[in-house]
Protein backbone atom coordinates (compact mmCIF):
# COMPACT_ATOMS: atom_id res chain seq x y z
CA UNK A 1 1.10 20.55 -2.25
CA UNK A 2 0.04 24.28 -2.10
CA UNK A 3 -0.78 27.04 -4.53
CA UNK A 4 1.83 30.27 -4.64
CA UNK A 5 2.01 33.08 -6.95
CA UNK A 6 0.06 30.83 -9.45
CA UNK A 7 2.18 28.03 -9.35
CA UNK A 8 1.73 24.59 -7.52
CA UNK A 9 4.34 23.91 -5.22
CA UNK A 10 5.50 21.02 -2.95
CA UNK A 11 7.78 21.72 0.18
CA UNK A 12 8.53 25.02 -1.65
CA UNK A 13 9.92 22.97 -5.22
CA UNK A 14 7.39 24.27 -7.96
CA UNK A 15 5.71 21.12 -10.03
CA UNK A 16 6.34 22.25 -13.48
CA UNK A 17 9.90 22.72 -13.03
CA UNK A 18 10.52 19.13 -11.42
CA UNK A 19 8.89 17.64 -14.77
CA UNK A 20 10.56 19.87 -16.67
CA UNK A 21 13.96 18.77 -14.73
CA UNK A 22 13.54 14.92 -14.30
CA UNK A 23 11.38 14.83 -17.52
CA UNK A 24 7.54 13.00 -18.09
CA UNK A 25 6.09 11.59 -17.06
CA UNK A 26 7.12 11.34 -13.33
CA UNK A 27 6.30 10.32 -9.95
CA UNK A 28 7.32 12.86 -6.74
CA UNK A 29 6.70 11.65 -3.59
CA UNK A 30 6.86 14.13 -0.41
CA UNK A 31 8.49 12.87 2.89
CA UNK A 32 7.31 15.22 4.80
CA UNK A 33 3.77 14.18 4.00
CA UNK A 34 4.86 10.57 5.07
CA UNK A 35 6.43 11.76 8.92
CA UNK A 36 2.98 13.22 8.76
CA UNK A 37 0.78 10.21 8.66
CA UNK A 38 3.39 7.95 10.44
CA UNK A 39 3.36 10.60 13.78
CA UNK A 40 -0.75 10.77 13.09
CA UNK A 41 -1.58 7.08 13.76
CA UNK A 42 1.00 6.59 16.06
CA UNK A 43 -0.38 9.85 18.24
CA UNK A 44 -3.95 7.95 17.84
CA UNK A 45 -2.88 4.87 19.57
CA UNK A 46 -0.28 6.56 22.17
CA UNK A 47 -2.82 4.54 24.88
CA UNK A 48 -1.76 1.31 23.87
CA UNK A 49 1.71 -0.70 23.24
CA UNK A 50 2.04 -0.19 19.32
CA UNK A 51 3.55 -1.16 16.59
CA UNK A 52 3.45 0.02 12.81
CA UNK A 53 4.58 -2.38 9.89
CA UNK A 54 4.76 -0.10 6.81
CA UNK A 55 2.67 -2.50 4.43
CA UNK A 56 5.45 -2.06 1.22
CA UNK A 57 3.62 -3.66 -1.56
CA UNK A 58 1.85 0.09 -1.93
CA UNK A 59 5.85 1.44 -2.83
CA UNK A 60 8.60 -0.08 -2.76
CA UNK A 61 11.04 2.17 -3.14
CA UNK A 62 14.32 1.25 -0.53
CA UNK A 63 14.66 5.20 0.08
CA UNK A 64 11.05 4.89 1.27
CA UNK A 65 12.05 1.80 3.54
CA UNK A 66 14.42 3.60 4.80
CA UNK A 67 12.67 6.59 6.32
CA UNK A 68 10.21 4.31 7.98
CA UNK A 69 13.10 2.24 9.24
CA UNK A 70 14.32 5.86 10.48
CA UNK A 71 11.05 6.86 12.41
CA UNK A 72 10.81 3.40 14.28
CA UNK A 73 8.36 1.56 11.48
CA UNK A 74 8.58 -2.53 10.92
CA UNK A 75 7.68 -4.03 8.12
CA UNK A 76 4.99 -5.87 6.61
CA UNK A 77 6.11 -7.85 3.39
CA UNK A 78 3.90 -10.37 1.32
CA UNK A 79 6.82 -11.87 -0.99
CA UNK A 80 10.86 -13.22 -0.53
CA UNK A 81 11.34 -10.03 -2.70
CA UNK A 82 9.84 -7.71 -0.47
CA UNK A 83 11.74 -9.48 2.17
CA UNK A 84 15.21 -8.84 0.51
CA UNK A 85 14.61 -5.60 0.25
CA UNK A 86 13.42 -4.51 3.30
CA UNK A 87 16.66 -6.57 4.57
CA UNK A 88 18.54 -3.84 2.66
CA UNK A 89 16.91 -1.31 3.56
CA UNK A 90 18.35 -2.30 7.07
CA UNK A 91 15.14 -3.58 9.05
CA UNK A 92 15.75 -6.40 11.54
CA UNK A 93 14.79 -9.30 10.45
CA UNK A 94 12.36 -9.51 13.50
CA UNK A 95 10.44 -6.19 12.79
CA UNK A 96 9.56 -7.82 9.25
CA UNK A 97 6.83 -10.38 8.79
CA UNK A 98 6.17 -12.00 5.94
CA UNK A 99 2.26 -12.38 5.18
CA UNK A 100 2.37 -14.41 1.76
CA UNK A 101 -0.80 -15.89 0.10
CA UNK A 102 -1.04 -18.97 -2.68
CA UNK A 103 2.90 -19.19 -2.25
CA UNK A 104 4.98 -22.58 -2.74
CA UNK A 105 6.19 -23.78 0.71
CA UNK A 106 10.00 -24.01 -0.72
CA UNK A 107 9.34 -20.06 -0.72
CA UNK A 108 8.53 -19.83 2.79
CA UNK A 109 11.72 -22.20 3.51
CA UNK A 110 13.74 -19.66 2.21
CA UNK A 111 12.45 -16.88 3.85
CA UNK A 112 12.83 -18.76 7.43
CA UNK A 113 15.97 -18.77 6.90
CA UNK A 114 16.49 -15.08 6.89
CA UNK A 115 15.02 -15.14 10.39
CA UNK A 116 11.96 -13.11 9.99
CA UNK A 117 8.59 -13.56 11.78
CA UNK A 118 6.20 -15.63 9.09
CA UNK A 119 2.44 -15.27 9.32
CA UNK A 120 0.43 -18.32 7.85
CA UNK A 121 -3.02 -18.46 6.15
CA UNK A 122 -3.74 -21.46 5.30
CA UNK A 123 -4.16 -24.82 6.98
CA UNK A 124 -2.14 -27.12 4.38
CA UNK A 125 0.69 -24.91 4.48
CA UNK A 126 0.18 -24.64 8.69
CA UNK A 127 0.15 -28.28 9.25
CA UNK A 128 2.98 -28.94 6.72
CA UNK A 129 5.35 -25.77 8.43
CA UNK A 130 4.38 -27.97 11.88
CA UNK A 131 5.80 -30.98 10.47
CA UNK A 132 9.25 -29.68 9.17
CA UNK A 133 9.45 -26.95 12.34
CA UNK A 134 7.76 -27.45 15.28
CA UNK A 135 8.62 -25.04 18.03
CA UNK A 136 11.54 -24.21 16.72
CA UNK A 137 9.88 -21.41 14.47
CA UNK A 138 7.67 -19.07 16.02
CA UNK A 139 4.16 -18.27 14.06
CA UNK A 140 1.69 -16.10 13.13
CA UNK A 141 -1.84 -17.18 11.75
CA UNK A 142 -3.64 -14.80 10.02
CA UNK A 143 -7.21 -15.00 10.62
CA UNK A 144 -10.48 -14.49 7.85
CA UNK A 145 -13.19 -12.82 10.35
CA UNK A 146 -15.53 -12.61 7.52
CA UNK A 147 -16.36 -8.79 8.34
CA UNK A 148 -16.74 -7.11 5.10
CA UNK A 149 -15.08 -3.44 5.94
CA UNK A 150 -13.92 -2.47 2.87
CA UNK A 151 -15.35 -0.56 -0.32
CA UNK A 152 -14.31 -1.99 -3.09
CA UNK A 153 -14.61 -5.86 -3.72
CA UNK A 154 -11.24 -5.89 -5.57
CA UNK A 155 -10.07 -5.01 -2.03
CA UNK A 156 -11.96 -6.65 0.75
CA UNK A 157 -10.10 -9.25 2.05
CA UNK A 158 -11.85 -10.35 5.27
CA UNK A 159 -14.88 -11.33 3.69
CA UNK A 160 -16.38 -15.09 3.49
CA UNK A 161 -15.85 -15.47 -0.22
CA UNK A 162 -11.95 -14.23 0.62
CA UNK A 163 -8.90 -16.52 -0.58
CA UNK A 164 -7.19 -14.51 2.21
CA UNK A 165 -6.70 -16.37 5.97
CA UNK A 166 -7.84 -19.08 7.74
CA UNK A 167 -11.32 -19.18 8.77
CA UNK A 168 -12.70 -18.55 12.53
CA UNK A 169 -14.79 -21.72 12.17
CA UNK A 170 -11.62 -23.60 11.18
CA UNK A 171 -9.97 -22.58 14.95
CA UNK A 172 -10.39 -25.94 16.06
CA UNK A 173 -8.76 -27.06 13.19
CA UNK A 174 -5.83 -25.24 13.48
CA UNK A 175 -5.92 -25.71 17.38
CA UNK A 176 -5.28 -29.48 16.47
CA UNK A 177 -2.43 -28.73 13.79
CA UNK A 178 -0.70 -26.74 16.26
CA UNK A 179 -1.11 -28.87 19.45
CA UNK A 180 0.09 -32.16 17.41
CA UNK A 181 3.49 -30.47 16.12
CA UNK A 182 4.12 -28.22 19.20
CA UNK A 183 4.16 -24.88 17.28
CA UNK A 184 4.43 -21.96 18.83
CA UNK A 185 1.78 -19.55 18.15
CA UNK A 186 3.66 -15.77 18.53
CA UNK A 187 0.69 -13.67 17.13
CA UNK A 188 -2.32 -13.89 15.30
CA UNK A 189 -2.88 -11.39 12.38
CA UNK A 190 -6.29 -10.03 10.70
CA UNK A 191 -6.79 -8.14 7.52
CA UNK A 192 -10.12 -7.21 6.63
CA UNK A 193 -9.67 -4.96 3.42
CA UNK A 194 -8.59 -1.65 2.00
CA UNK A 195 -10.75 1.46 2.73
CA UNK A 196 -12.48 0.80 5.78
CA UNK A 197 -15.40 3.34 6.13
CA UNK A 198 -17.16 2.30 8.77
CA UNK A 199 -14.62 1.89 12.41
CA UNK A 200 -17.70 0.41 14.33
CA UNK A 201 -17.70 -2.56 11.49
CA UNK A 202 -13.57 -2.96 12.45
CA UNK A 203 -14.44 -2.69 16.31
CA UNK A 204 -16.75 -5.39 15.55
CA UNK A 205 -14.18 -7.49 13.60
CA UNK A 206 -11.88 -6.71 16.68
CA UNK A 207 -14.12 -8.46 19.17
CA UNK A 208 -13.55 -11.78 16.89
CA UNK A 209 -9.73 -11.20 17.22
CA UNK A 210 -10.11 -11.09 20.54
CA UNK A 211 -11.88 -14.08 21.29
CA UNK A 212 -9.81 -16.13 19.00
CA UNK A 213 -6.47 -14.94 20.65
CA UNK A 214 -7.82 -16.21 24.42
CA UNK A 215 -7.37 -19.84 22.92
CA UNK A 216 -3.94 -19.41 22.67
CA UNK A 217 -1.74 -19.15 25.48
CA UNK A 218 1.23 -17.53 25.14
CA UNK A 219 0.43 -14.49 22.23
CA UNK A 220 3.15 -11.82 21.94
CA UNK A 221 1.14 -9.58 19.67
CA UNK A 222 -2.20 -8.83 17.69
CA UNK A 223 -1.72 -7.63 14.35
CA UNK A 224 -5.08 -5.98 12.76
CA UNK A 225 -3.71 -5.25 9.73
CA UNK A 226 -4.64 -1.90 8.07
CA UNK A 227 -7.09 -0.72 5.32
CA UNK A 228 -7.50 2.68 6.29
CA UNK A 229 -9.39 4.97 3.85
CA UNK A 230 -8.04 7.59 2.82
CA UNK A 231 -9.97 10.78 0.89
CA UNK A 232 -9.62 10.56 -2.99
CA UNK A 233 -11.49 13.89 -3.49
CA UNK A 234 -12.98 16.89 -1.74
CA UNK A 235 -15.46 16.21 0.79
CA UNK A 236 -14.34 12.98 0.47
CA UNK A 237 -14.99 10.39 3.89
CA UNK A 238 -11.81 8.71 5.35
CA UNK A 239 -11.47 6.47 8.33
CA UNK A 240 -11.61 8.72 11.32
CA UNK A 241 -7.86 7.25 12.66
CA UNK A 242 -8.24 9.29 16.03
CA UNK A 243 -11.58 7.92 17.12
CA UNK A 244 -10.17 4.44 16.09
CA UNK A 245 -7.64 5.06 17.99
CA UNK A 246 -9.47 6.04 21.34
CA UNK A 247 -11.66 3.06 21.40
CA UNK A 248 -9.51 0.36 20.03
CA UNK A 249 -7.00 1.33 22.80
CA UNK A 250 -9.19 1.00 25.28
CA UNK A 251 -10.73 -1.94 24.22
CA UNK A 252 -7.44 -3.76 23.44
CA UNK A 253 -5.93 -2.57 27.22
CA UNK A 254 -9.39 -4.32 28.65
CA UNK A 255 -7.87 -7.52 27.22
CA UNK A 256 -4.33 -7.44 27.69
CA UNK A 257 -5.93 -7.14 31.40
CA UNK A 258 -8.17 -10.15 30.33
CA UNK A 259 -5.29 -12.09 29.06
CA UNK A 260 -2.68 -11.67 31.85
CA UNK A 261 0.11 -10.36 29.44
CA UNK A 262 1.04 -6.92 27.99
CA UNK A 263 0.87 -7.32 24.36
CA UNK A 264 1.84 -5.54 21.30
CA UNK A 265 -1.12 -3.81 19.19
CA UNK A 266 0.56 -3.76 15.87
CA UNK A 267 -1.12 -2.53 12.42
CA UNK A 268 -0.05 -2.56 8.83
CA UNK A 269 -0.92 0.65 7.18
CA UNK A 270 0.54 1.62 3.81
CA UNK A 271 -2.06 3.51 1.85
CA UNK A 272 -2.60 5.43 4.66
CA UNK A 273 1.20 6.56 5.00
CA UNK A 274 2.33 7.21 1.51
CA UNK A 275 -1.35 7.76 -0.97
CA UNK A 276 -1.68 11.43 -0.10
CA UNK A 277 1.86 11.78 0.00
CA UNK A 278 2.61 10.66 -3.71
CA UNK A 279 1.80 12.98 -6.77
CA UNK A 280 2.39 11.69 -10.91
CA UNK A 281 2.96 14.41 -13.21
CA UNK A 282 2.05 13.76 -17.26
CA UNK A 283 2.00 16.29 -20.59
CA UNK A 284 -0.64 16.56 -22.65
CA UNK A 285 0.55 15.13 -26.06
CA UNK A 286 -2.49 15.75 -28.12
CA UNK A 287 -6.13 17.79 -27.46
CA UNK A 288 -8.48 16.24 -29.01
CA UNK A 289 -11.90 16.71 -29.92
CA UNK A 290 -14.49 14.57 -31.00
CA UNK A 291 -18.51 14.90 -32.33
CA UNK A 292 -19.04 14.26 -28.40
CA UNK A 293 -15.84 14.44 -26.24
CA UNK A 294 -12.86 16.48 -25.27
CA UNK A 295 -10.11 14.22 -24.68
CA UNK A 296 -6.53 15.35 -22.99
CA UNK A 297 -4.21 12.63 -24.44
CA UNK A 298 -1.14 12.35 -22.03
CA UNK A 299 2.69 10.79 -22.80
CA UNK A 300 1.32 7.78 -20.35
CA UNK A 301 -1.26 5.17 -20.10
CA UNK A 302 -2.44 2.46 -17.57
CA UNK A 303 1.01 0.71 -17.77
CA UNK A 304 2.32 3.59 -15.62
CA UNK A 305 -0.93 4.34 -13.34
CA UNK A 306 -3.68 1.40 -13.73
CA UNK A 307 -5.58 1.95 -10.50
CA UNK A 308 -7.92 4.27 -12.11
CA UNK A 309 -8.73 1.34 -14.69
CA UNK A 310 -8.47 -1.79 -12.39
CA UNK A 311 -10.34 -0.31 -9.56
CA UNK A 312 -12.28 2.26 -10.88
CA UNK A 313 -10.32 4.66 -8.48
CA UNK A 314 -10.65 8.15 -8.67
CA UNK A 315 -7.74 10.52 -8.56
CA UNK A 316 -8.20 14.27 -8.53
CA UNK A 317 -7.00 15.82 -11.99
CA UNK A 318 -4.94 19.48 -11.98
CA UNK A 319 -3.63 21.50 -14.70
CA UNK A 320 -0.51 22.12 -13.25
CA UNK A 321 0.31 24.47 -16.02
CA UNK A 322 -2.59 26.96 -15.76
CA UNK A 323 -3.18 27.00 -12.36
CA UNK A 324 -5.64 30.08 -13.39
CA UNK A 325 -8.07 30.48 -16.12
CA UNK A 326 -11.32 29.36 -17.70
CA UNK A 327 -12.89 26.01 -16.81
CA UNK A 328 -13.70 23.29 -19.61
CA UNK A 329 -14.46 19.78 -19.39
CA UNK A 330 -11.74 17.03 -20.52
CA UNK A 331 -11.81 13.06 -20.86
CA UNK A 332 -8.11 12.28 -19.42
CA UNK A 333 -6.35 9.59 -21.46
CA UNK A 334 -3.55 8.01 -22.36
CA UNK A 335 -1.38 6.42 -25.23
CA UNK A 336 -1.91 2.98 -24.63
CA UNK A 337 -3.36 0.48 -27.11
CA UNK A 338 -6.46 -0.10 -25.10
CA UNK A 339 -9.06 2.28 -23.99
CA UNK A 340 -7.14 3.87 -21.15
CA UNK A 341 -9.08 6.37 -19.30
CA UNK A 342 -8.19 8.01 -16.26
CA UNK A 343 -10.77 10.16 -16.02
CA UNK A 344 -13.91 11.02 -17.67
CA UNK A 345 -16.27 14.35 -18.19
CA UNK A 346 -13.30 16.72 -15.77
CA UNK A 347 -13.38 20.27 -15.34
CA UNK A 348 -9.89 21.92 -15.09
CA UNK A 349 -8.75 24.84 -16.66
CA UNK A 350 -8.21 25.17 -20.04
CA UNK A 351 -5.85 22.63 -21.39
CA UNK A 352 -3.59 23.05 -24.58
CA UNK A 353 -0.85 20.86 -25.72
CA UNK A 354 2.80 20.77 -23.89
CA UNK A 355 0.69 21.59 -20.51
CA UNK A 356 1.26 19.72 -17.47
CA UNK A 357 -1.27 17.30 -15.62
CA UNK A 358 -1.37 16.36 -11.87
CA UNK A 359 -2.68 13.50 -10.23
CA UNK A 360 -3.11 13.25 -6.69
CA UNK A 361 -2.61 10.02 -4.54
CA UNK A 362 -0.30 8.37 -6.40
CA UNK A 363 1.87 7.77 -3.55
CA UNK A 364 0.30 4.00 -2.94
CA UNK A 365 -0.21 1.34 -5.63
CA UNK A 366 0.48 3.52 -8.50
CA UNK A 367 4.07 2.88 -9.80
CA UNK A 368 4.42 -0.25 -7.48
CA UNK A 369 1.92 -1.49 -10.14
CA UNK A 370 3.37 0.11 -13.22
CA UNK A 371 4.49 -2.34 -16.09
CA UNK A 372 6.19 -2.31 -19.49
CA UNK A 373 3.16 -2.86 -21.33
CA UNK A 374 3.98 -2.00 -25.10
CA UNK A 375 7.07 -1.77 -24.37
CA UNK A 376 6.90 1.33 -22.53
CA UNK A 377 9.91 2.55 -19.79
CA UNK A 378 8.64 2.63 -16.33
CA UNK A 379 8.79 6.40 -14.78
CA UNK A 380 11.23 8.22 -12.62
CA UNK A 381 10.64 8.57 -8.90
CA UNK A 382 11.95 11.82 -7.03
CA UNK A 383 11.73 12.17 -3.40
CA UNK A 384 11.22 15.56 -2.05
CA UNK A 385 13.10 15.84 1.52
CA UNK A 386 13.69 18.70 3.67
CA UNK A 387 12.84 21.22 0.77
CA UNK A 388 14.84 19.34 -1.94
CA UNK A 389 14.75 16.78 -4.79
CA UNK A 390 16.05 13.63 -5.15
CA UNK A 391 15.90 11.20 -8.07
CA UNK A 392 15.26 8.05 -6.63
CA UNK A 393 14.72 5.38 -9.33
CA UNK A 394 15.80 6.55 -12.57
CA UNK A 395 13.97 6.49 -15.80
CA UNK A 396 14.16 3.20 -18.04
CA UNK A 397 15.84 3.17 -21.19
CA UNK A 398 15.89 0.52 -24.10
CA UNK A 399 18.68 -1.34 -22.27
CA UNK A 400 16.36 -1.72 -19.41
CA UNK A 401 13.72 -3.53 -21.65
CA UNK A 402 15.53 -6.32 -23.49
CA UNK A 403 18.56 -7.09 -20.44
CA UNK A 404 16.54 -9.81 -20.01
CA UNK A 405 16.06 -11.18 -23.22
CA UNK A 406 17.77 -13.69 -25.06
CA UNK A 407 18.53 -13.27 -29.03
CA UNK A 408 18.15 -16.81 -30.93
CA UNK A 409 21.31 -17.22 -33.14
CA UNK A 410 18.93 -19.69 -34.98
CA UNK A 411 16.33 -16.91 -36.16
């Protein structure tokens, strides 16, 4: 998104008039900013053989699949719904594997049947998958390295405390589940946590991958997962991908040497490919001031963008509107029966009533996460391609909210 002629602008398409077009509030996304990120890691890790799984959870969207299918992306998928769609979206079945966690094992039945690759993290479900498949299904065991990488404890997975993966002092464990059925061990798979800030804390988390995958035999891949931070506001830090890159190549060459075997270095990024990429327009319904506060009340609330009140994230606030102007200080809220506050104490320019709000990342876990909370419609999606809009998930109405339900003749 750029500023021209006092108006914001993505890929040329000016923001007000796509709210004003698809209505409000609304989500845009920007393809061009996801080719971006996509050619970015895979240019940092041209010195090794690898492999990116678009990690979906962070949006869904099948036109989103679909131009990751396009540039050569697999799939990572944590649920049989993720699955399906990724299926439709036209993936192989073999460039998608499914990473559940606390799932029934009649769940993971049905997804080996629609032949994708299945990553297991626990030790009950390992032994009991052994039993029923043997070597007739490949596997992938997802490791806990207990390497705290990331930020936020709402989204560090590799830690000790983790319900994520098996433990590396459970290996022999797992060595004897394995050897006893005859599985076949394909990969082994490490997550350690969203917004990694420090790459010398992953390198170190890499060394335990390492060591673990010389104790099996015949590996076909090492999948590190993702977590890549990426920068919420100015001067923000973000994971320096390129100097990743560099040294995790060369240390993962070193032990494909090591090993004997060329394997595939395969990651799971999906913050990193869609967060910067994804903008959510809102309208100020109401200014309102208080013996202490400014607040901006906007026509949405947490059921349409939570992150800011489940993780404390922070998203950059613009008056799209008034690109120009004088500078005052707003609380950003919404219209939700709870305190719903996107953003306290913010300085934009002056805001009146019918204006236009920006937020910026809203690409990854933002609408993925939205919900019908007081019966609310979910927003609009529009991807912006090759200098046009497309509406991509239309806006709920009323029949969207009870299709479901079930009137009692009775009452």
């Amino acid at each position: 998104m750029e500023l021209k002629k006092n108006q914001y602008v993505i890929d040329g398409i000016p923001v007000v008039g796509l709210a004003e077009k698809h209505g409000s509030p609304l989500y845009i996304y920007e393809s061009a900013g996801m080719i971006r990120q996509y050619k970015r890691i895979t240019e940092a890790f041209k010195g090794s053989r690898v492999k990116i799984n678009y990690a979906c959870k962070a949006l869904t969207n099948i036109n989103v699949l679909k131009l990751f299918r396009q540039m050569g992306s697999g799939l990572d998928a944590v649920s049989i719904q993720e699955v399906t769609v990724g299926l439709k979206a036209g993936f192989d079945p073999r460039d998608i594997l499914y990473t559940p966690n606390c799932v029934s094992f009649q769940e993971i039945e049905e997804v080996v049947k629609m032949g994708v690759r299945i990553n297991i993290d626990n030790i009950a479900i390992l032994e009991e998958f052994g039993h029923k498949y043997g070597a007739e299904v490949p596997i992938c065991i997802r490791i806990n390295p207990h390497i705290l990488a990331g930020a936020n404890h709402k989204i560090s997975t590799g830690h000790i405390d983790s319900k994520f993966g098996i433990s590396i002092y459970q290996m022999p464990h797992v060595h004897r589940v394995v050897e006893t059925n005859g599985m076949k061990v394909e990969g082994i798979h490490m997550h350690s946590g969203s917004d990694i800030l420090d790459t010398e804390v992953f390198l170190q988390a890499a060394e335990i991958m390492f060591d673990t995958a010389k104790s099996f035999s015949d590996l076909e891949y090492v999948d590190f997962g993702s977590g890549f931070k990426v920068a919420y506001r100015v001067g923000d830090v973000s994971t320096d991908i390129e100097s990743l890159g560099e040294h995790l190549s060369v240390r993962f060459n070193r032990f494909c040497k090591e090993y004997g075997k060329d394997l595939t270095l395969i990651f799971e990024p999906g913050k990193f490919l869609v967060s910067e990429a994804g903008y959510f327009v809102a309208r100020i319904n109401v200014i309102k001031q208080t013996t202490s506060t400014v607040f901006a009340g906007l026509d949405t609330g947490m059921n349409h963008f939570i992150r800011p009140m489940f993780y404390d994230a922070y998203h950059e606030i613009l008056n799209v509107s008034k690109p120009e102007g004088k500078t005052r200080i707003y609380t950003v809220v919404g219209y939700i029966c709870e305190t719903d506050t996107f953003g306290w104490n913010r300085k934009m320019t002056e805001a009146s009533e019918g204006d236009y709000l920006l937020f910026k990342n809203a690409g990854a876990y933002c609408h993925a996460m939205s919900s019908n909370y007081n019966s609310r419609f979910r927003p609009a999606e529009v991807l912006i391609h090759e200098g046009k809009d497309y509406l991509i998930r239309k806006r709920e109405e009323m029949d969207d909210l009870l299709r479901n339900q079930l009137e009692l003749d009775i009452l």
